[in-house]
PDB file of N, CA and C in Angstrom:
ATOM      1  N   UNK A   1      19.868 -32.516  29.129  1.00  0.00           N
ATOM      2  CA  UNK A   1      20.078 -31.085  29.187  1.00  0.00           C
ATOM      3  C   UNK A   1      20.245 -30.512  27.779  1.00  0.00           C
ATOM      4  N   UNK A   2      20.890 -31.291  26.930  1.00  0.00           N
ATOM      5  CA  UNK A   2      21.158 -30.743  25.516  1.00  0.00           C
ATOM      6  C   UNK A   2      19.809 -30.383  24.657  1.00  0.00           C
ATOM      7  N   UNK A   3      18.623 -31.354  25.234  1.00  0.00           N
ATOM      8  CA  UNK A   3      17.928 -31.597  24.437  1.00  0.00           C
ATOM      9  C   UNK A   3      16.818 -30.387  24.594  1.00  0.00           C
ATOM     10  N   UNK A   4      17.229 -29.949  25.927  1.00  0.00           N
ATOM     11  CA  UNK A   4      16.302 -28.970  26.674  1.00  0.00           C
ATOM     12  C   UNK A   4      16.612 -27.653  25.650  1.00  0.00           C
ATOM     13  N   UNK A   5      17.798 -27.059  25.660  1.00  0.00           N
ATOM     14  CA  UNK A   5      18.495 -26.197  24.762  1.00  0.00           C
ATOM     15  C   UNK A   5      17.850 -26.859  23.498  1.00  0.00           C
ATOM     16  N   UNK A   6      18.338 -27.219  22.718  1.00  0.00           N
ATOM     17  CA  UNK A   6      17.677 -27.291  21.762  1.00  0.00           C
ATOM     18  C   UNK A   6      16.333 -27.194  21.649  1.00  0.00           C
ATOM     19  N   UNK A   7      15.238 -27.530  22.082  1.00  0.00           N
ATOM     20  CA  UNK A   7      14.365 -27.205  22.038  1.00  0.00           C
ATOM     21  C   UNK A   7      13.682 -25.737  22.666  1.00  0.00           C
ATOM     22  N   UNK A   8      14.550 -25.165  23.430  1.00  0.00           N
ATOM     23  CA  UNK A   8      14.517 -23.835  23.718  1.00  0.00           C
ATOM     24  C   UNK A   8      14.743 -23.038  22.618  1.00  0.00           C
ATOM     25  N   UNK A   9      15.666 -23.745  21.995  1.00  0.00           N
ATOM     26  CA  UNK A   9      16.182 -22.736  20.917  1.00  0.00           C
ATOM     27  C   UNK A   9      15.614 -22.806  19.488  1.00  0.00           C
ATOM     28  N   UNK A  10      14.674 -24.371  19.529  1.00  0.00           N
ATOM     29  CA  UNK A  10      13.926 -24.162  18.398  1.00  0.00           C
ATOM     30  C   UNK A  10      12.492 -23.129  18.623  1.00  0.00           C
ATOM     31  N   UNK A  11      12.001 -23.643  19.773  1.00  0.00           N
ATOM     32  CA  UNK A  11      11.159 -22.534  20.138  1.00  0.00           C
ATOM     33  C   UNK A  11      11.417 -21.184  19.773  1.00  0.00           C
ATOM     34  N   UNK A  12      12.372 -20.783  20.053  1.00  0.00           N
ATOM     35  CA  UNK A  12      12.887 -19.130  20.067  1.00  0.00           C
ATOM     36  C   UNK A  12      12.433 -18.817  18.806  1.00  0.00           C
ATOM     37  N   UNK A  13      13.765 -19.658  17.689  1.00  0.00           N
ATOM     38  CA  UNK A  13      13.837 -19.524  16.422  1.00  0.00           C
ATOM     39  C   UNK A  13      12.246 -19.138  15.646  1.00  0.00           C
ATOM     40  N   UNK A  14      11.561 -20.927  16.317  1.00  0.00           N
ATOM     41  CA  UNK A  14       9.982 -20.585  15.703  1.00  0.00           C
ATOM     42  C   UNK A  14       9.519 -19.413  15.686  1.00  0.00           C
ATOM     43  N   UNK A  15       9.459 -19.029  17.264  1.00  0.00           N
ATOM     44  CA  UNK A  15       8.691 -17.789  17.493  1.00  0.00           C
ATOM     45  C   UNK A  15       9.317 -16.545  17.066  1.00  0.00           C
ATOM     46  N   UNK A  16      10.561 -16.169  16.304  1.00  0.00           N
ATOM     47  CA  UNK A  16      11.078 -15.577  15.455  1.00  0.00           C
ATOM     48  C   UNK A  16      10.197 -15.282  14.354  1.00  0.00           C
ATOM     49  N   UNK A  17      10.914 -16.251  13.519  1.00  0.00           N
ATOM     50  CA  UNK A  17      10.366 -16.864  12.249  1.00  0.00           C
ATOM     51  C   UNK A  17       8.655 -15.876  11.932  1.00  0.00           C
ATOM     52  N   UNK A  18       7.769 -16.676  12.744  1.00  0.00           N
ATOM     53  CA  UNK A  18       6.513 -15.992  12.693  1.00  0.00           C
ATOM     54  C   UNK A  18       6.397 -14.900  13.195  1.00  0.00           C
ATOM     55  N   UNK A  19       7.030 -14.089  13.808  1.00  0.00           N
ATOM     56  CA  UNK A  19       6.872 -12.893  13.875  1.00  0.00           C
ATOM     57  C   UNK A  19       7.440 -11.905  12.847  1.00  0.00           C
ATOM     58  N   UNK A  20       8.348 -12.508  12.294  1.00  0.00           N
ATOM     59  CA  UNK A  20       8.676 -11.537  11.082  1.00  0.00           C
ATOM     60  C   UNK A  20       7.741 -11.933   9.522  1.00  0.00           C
ATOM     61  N   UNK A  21       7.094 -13.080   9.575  1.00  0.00           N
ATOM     62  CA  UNK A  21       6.228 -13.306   8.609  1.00  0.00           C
ATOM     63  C   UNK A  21       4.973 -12.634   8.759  1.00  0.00           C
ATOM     64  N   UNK A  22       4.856 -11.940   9.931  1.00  0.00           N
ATOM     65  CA  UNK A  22       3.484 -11.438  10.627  1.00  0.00           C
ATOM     66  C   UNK A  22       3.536  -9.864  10.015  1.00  0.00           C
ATOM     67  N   UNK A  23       4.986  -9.473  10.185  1.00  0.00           N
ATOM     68  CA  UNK A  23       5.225  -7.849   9.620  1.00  0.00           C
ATOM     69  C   UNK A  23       4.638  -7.402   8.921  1.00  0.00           C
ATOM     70  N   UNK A  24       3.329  -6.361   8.871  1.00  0.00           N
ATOM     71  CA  UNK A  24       2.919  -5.742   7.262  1.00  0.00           C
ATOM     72  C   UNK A  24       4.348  -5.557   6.679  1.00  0.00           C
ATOM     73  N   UNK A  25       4.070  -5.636   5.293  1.00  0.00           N
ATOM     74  CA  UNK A  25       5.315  -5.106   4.211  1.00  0.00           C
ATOM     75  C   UNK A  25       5.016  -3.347   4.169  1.00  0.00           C
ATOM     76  N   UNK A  26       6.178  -2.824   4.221  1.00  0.00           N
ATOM     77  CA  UNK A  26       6.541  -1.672   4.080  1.00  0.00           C
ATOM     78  C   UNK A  26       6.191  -0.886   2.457  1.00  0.00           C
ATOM     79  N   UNK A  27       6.391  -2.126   1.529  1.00  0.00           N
ATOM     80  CA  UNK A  27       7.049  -1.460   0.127  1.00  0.00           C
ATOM     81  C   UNK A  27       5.271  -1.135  -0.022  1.00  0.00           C
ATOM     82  N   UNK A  28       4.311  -1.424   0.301  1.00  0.00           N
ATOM     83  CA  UNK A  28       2.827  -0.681   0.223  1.00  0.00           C
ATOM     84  C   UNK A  28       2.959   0.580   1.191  1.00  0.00           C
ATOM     85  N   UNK A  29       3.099   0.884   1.777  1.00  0.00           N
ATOM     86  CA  UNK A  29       2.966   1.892   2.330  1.00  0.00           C
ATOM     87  C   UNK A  29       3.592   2.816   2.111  1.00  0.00           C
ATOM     88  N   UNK A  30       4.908   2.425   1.410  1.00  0.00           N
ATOM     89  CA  UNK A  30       5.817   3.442   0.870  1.00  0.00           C
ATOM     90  C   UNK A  30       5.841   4.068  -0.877  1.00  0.00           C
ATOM     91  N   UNK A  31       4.720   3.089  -1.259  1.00  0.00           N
ATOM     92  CA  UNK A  31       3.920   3.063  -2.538  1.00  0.00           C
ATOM     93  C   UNK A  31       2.634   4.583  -2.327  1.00  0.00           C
ATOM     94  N   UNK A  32       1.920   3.697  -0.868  1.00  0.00           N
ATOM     95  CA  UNK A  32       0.469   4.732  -0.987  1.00  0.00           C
ATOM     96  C   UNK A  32       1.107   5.887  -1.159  1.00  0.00           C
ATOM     97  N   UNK A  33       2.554   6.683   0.345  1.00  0.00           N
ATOM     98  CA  UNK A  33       2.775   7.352   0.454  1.00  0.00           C
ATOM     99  C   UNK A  33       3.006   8.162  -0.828  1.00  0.00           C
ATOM    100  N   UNK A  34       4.003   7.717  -1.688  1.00  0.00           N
ATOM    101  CA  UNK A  34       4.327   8.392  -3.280  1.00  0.00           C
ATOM    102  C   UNK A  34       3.304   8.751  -3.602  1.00  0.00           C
ATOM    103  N   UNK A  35       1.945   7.636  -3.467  1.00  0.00           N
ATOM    104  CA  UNK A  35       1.010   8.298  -4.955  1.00  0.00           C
ATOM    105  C   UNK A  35       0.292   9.279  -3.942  1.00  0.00           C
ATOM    106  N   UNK A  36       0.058   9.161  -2.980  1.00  0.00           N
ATOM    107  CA  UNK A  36      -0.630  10.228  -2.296  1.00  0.00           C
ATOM    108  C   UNK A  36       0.234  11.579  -2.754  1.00  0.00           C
ATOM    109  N   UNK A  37       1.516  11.551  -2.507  1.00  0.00           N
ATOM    110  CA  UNK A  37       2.246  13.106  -2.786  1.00  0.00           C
ATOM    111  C   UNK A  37       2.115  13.606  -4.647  1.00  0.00           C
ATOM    112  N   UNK A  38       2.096  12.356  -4.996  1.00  0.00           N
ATOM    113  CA  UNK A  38       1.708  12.675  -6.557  1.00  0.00           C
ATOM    114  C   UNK A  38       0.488  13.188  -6.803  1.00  0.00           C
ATOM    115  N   UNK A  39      -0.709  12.873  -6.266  1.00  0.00           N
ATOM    116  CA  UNK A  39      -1.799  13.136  -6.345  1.00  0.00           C
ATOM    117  C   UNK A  39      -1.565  14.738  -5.973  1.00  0.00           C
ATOM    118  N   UNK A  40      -1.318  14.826  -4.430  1.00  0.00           N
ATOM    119  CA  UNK A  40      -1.378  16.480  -4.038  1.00  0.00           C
ATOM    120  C   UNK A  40      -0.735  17.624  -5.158  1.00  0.00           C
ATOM    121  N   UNK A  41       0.428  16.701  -5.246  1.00  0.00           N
ATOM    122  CA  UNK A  41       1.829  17.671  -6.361  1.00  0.00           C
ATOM    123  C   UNK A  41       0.575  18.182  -7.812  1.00  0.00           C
ATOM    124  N   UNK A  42       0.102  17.105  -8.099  1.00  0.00           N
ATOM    125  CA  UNK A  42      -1.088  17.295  -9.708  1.00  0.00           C
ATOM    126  C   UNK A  42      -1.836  18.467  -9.149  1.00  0.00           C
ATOM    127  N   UNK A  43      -2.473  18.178  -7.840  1.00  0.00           N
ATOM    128  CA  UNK A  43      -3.787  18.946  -7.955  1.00  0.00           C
ATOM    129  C   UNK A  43      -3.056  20.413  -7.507  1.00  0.00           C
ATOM    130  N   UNK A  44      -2.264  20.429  -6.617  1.00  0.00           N
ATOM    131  CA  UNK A  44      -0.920  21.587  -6.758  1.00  0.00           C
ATOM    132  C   UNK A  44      -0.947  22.238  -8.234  1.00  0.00           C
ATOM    133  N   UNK A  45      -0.537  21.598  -9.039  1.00  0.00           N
ATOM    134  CA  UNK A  45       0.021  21.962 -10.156  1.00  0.00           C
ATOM    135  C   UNK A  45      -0.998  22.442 -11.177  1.00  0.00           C
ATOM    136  N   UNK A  46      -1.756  22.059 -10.759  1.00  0.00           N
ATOM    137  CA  UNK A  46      -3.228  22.260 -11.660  1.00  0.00           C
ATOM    138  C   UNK A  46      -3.655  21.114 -13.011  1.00  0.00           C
ATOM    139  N   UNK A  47      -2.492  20.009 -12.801  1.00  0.00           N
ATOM    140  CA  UNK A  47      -2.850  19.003 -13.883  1.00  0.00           C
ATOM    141  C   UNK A  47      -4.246  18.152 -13.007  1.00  0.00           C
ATOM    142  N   UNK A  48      -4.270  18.258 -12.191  1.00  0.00           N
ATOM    143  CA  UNK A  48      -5.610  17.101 -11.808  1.00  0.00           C
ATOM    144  C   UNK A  48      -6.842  18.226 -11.002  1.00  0.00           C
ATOM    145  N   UNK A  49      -7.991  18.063 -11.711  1.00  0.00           N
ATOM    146  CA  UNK A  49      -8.960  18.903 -10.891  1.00  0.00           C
ATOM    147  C   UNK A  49      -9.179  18.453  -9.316  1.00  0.00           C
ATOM    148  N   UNK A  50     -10.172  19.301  -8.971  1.00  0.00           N
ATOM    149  CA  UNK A  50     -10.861  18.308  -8.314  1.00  0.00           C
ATOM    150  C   UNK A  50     -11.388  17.399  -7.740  1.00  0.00           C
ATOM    151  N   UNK A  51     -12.586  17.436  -8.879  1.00  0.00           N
ATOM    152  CA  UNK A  51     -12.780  15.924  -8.953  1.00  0.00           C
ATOM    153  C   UNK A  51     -12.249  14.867  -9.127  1.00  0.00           C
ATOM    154  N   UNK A  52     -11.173  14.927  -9.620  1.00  0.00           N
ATOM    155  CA  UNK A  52     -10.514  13.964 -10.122  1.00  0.00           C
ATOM    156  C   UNK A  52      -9.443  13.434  -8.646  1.00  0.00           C
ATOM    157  N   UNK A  53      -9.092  14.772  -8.063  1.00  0.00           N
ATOM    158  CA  UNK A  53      -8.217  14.087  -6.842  1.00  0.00           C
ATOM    159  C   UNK A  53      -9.370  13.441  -6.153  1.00  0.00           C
ATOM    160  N   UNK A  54     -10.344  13.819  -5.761  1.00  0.00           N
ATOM    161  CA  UNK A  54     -11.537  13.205  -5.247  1.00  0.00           C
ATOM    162  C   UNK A  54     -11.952  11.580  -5.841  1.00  0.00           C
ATOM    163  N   UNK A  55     -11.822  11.400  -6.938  1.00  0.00           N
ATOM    164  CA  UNK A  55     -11.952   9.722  -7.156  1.00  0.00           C
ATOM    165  C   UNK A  55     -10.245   9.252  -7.044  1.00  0.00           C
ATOM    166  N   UNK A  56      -9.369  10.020  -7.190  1.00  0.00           N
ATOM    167  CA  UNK A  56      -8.122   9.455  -6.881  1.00  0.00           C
ATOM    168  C   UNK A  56      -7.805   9.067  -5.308  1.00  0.00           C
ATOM    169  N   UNK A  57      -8.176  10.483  -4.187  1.00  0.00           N
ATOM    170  CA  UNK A  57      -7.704   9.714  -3.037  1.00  0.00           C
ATOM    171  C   UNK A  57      -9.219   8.640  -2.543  1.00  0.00           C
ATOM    172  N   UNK A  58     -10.139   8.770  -3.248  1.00  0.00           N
ATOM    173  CA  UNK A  58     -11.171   7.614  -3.141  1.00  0.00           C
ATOM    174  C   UNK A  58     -10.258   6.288  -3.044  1.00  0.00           C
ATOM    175  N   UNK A  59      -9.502   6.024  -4.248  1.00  0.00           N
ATOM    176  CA  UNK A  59      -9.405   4.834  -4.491  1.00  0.00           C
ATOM    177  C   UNK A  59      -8.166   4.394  -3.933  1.00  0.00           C
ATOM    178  N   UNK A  60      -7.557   5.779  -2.811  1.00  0.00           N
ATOM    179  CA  UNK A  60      -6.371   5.125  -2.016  1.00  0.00           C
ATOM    180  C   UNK A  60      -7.088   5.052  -0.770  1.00  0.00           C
ATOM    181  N   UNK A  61      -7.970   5.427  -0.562  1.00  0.00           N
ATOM    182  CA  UNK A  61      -8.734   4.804   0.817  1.00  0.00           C
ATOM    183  C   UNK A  61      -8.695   3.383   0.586  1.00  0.00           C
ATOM    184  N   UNK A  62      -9.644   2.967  -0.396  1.00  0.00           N
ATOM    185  CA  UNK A  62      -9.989   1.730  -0.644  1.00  0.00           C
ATOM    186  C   UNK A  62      -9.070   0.821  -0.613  1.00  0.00           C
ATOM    187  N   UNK A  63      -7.802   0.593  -1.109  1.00  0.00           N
ATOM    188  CA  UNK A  63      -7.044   0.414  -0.985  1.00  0.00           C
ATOM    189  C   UNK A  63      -6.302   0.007   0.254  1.00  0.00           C
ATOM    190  N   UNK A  64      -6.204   1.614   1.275  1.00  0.00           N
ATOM    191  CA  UNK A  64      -5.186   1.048   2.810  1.00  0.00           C
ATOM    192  C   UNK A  64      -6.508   0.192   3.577  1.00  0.00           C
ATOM    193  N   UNK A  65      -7.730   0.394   3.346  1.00  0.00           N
ATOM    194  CA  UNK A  65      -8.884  -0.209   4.057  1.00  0.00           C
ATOM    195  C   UNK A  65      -8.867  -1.932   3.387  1.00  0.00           C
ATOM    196  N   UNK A  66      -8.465  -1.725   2.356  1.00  0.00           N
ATOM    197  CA  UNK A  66      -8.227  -3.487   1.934  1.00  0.00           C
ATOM    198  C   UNK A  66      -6.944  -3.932   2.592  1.00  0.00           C
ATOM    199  N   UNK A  67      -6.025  -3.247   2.620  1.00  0.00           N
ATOM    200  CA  UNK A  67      -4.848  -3.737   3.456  1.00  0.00           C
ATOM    201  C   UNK A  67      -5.082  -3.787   4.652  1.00  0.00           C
ATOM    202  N   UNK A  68      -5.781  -3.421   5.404  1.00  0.00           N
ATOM    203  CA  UNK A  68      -5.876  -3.326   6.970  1.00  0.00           C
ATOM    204  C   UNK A  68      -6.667  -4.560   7.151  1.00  0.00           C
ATOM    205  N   UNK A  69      -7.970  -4.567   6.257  1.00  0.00           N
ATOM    206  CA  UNK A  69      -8.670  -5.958   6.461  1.00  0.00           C
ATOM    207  C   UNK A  69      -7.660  -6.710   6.112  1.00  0.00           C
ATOM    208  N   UNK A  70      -6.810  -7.265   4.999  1.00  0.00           N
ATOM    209  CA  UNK A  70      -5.655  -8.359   4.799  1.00  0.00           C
ATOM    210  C   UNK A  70      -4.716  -8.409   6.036  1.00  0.00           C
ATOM    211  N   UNK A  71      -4.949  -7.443   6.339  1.00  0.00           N
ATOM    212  CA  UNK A  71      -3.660  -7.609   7.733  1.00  0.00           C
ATOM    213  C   UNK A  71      -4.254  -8.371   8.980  1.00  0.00           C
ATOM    214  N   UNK A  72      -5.531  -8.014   8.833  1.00  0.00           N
ATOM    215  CA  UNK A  72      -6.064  -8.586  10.169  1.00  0.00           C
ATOM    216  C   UNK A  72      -5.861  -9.574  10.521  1.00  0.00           C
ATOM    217  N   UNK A  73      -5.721 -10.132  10.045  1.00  0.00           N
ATOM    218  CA  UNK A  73      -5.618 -11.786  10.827  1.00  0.00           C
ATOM    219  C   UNK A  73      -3.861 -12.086  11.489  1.00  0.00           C
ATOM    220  N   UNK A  74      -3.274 -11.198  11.161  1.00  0.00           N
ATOM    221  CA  UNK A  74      -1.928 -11.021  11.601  1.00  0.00           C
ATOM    222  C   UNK A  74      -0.436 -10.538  10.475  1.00  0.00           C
ATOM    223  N   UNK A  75      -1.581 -11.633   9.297  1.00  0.00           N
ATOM    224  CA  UNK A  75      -0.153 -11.567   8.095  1.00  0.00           C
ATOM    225  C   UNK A  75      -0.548 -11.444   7.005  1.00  0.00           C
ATOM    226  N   UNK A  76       0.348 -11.058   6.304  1.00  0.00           N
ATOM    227  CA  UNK A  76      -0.089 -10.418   4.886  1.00  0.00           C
ATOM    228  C   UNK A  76       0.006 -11.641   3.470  1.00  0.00           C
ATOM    229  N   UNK A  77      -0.517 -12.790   2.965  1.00  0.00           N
ATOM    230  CA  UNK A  77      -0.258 -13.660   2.522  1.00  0.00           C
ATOM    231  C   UNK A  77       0.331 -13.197   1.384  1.00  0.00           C
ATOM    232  N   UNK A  78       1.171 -14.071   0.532  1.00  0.00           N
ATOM    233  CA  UNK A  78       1.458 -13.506  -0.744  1.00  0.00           C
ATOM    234  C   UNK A  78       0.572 -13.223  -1.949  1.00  0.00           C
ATOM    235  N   UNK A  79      -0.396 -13.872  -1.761  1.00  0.00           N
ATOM    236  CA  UNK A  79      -1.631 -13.703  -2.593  1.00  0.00           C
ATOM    237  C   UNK A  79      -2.118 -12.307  -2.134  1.00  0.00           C
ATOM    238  N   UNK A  80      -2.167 -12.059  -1.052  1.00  0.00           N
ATOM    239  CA  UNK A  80      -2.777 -10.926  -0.721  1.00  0.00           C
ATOM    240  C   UNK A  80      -2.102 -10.020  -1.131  1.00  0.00           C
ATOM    241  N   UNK A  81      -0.610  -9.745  -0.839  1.00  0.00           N
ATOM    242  CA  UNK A  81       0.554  -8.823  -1.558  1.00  0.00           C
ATOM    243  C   UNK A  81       0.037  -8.574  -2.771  1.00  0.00           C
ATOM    244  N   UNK A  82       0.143  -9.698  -3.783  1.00  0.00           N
ATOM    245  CA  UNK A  82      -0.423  -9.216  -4.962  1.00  0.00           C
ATOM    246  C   UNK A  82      -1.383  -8.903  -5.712  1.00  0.00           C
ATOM    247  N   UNK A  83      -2.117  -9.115  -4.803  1.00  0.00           N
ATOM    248  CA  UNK A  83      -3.917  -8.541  -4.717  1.00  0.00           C
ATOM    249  C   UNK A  83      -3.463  -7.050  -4.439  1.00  0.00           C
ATOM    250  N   UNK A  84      -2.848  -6.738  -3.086  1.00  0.00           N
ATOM    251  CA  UNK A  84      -2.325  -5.247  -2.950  1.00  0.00           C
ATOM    252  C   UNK A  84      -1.541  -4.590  -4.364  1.00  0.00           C
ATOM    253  N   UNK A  85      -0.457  -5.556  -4.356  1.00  0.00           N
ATOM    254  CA  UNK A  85       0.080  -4.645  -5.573  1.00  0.00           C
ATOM    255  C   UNK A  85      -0.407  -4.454  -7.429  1.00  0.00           C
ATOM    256  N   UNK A  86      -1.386  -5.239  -7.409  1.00  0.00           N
ATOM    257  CA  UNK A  86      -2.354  -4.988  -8.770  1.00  0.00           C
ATOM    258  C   UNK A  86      -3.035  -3.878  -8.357  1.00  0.00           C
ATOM    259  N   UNK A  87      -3.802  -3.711  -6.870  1.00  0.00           N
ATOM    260  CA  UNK A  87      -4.456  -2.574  -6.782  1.00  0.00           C
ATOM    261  C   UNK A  87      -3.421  -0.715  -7.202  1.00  0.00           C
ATOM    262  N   UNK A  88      -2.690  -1.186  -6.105  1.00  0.00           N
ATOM    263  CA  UNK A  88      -1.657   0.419  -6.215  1.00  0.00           C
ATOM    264  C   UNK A  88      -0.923   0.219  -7.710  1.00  0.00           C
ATOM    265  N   UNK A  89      -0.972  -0.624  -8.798  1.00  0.00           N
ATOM    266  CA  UNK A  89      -0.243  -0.764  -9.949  1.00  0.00           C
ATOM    267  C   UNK A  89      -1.933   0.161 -11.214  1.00  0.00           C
ATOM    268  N   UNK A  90      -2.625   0.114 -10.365  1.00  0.00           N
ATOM    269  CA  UNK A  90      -3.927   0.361 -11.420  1.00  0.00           C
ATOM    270  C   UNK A  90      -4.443   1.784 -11.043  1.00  0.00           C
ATOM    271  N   UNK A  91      -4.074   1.970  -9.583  1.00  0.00           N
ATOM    272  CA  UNK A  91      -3.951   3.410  -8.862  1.00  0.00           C
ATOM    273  C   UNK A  91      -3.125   4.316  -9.509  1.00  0.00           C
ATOM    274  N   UNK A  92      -1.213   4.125  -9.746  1.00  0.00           N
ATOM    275  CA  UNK A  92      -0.744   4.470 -10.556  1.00  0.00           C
ATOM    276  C   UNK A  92      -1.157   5.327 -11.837  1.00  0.00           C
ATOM    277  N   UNK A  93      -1.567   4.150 -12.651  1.00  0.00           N
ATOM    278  CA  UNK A  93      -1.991   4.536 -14.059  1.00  0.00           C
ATOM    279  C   UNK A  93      -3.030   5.139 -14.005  1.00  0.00           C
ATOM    280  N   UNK A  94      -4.081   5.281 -13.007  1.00  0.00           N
ATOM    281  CA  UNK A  94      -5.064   6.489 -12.932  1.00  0.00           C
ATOM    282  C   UNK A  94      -4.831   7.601 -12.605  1.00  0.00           C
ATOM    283  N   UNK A  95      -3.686   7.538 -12.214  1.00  0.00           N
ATOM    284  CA  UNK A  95      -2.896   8.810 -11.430  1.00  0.00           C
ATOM    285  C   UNK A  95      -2.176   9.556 -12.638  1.00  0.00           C
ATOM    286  N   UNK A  96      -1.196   9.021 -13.850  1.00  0.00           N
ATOM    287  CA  UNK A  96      -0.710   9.346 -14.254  1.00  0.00           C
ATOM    288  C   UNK A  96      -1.606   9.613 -15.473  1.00  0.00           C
ATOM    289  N   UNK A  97      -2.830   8.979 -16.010  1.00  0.00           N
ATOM    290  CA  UNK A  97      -4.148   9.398 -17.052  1.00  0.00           C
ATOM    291  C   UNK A  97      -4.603  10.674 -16.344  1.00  0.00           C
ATOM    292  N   UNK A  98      -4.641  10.961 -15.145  1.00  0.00           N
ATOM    293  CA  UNK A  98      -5.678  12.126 -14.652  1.00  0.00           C
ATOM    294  C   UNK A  98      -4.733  13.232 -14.680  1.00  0.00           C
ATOM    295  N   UNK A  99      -3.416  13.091 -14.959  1.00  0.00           N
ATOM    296  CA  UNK A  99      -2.449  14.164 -14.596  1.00  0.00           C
ATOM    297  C   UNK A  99      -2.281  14.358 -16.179  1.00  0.00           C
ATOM    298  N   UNK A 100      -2.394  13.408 -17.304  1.00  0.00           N
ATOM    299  CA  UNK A 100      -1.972  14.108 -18.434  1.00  0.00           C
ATOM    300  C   UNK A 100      -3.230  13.642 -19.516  1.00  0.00           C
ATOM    301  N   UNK A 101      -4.514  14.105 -18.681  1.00  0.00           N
ATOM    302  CA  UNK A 101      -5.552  14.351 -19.024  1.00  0.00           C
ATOM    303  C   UNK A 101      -6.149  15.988 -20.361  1.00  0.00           C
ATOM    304  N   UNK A 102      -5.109  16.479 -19.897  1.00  0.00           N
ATOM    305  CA  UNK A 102      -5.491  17.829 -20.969  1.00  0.00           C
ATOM    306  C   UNK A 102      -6.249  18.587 -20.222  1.00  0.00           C
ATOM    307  N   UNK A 103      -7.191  18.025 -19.345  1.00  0.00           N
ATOM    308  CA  UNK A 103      -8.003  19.035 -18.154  1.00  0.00           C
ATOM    309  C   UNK A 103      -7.380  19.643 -17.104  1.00  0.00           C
ATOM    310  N   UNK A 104      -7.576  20.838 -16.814  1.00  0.00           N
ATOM    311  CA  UNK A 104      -6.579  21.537 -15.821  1.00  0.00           C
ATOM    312  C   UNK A 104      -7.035  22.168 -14.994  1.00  0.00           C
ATOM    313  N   UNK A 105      -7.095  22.326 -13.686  1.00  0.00           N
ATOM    314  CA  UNK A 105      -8.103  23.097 -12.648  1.00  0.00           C
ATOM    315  C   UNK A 105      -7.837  24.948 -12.634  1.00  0.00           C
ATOM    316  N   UNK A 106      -8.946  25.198 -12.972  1.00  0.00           N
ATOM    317  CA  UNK A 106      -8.662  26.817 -13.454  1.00  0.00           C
ATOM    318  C   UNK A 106      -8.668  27.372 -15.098  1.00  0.00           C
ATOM    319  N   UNK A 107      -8.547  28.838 -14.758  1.00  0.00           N
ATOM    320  CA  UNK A 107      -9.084  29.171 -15.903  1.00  0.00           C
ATOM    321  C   UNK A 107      -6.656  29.808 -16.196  1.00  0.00           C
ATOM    322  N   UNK A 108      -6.608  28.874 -17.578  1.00  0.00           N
ATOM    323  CA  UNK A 108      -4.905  29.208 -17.593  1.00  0.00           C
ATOM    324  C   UNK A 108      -5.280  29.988 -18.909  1.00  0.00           C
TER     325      UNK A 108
END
């Protein structure tokens, strides 16, 4: 009987375990979200044209569409994490070059 429990309970545990390794990570999504509002706030503000939000939210498509394929298979590997987070780390710095670009949408 003991042995039954225990193995019930390693089961459980297992099937724990992999379900929280299965979780997309949050801290990307709470990344896109920022640069997406940064992006709007620029082109708001008149530091980013256009065009420029136009290759910016380009390259956050690309981006949640690479995460969704990484997710597919259930889990997000750590390699893949940091495949994600080089991408939104290079998103960033295009974000913050296009905002203090000197180009400004409109005639100021």
């Amino acid at each position: 009987m003991k042995k039954l429990f225990f193995l019930i309970g390693i089961a459980i545990l297992g099937f724990a375990m992999s379900a929280e390794a299965q979780a997309p990570s949050p801290k990307t999504d709470i990344r896109q979200h920022s640069q997406q509002h940064r992006i709007r706030k620029g082109k708001r503000d008149g530091d980013i044209t256009r065009g420029e939000a136009h290759q910016l939210k380009r390259q956050q498509r690309h981006i949640r569409r690479s995460e969704r394929r990484m997710e597919r298979d259930g889990n997000l590997t750590p390699r893949e994490q940091r495949k994600l987070d080089r991408k939104q780390n290079r998103a960033s710095k295009n974000i913050y070059r296009k905002k203090h670009n000197r180009r400004h949408r409109g005639a100021f």
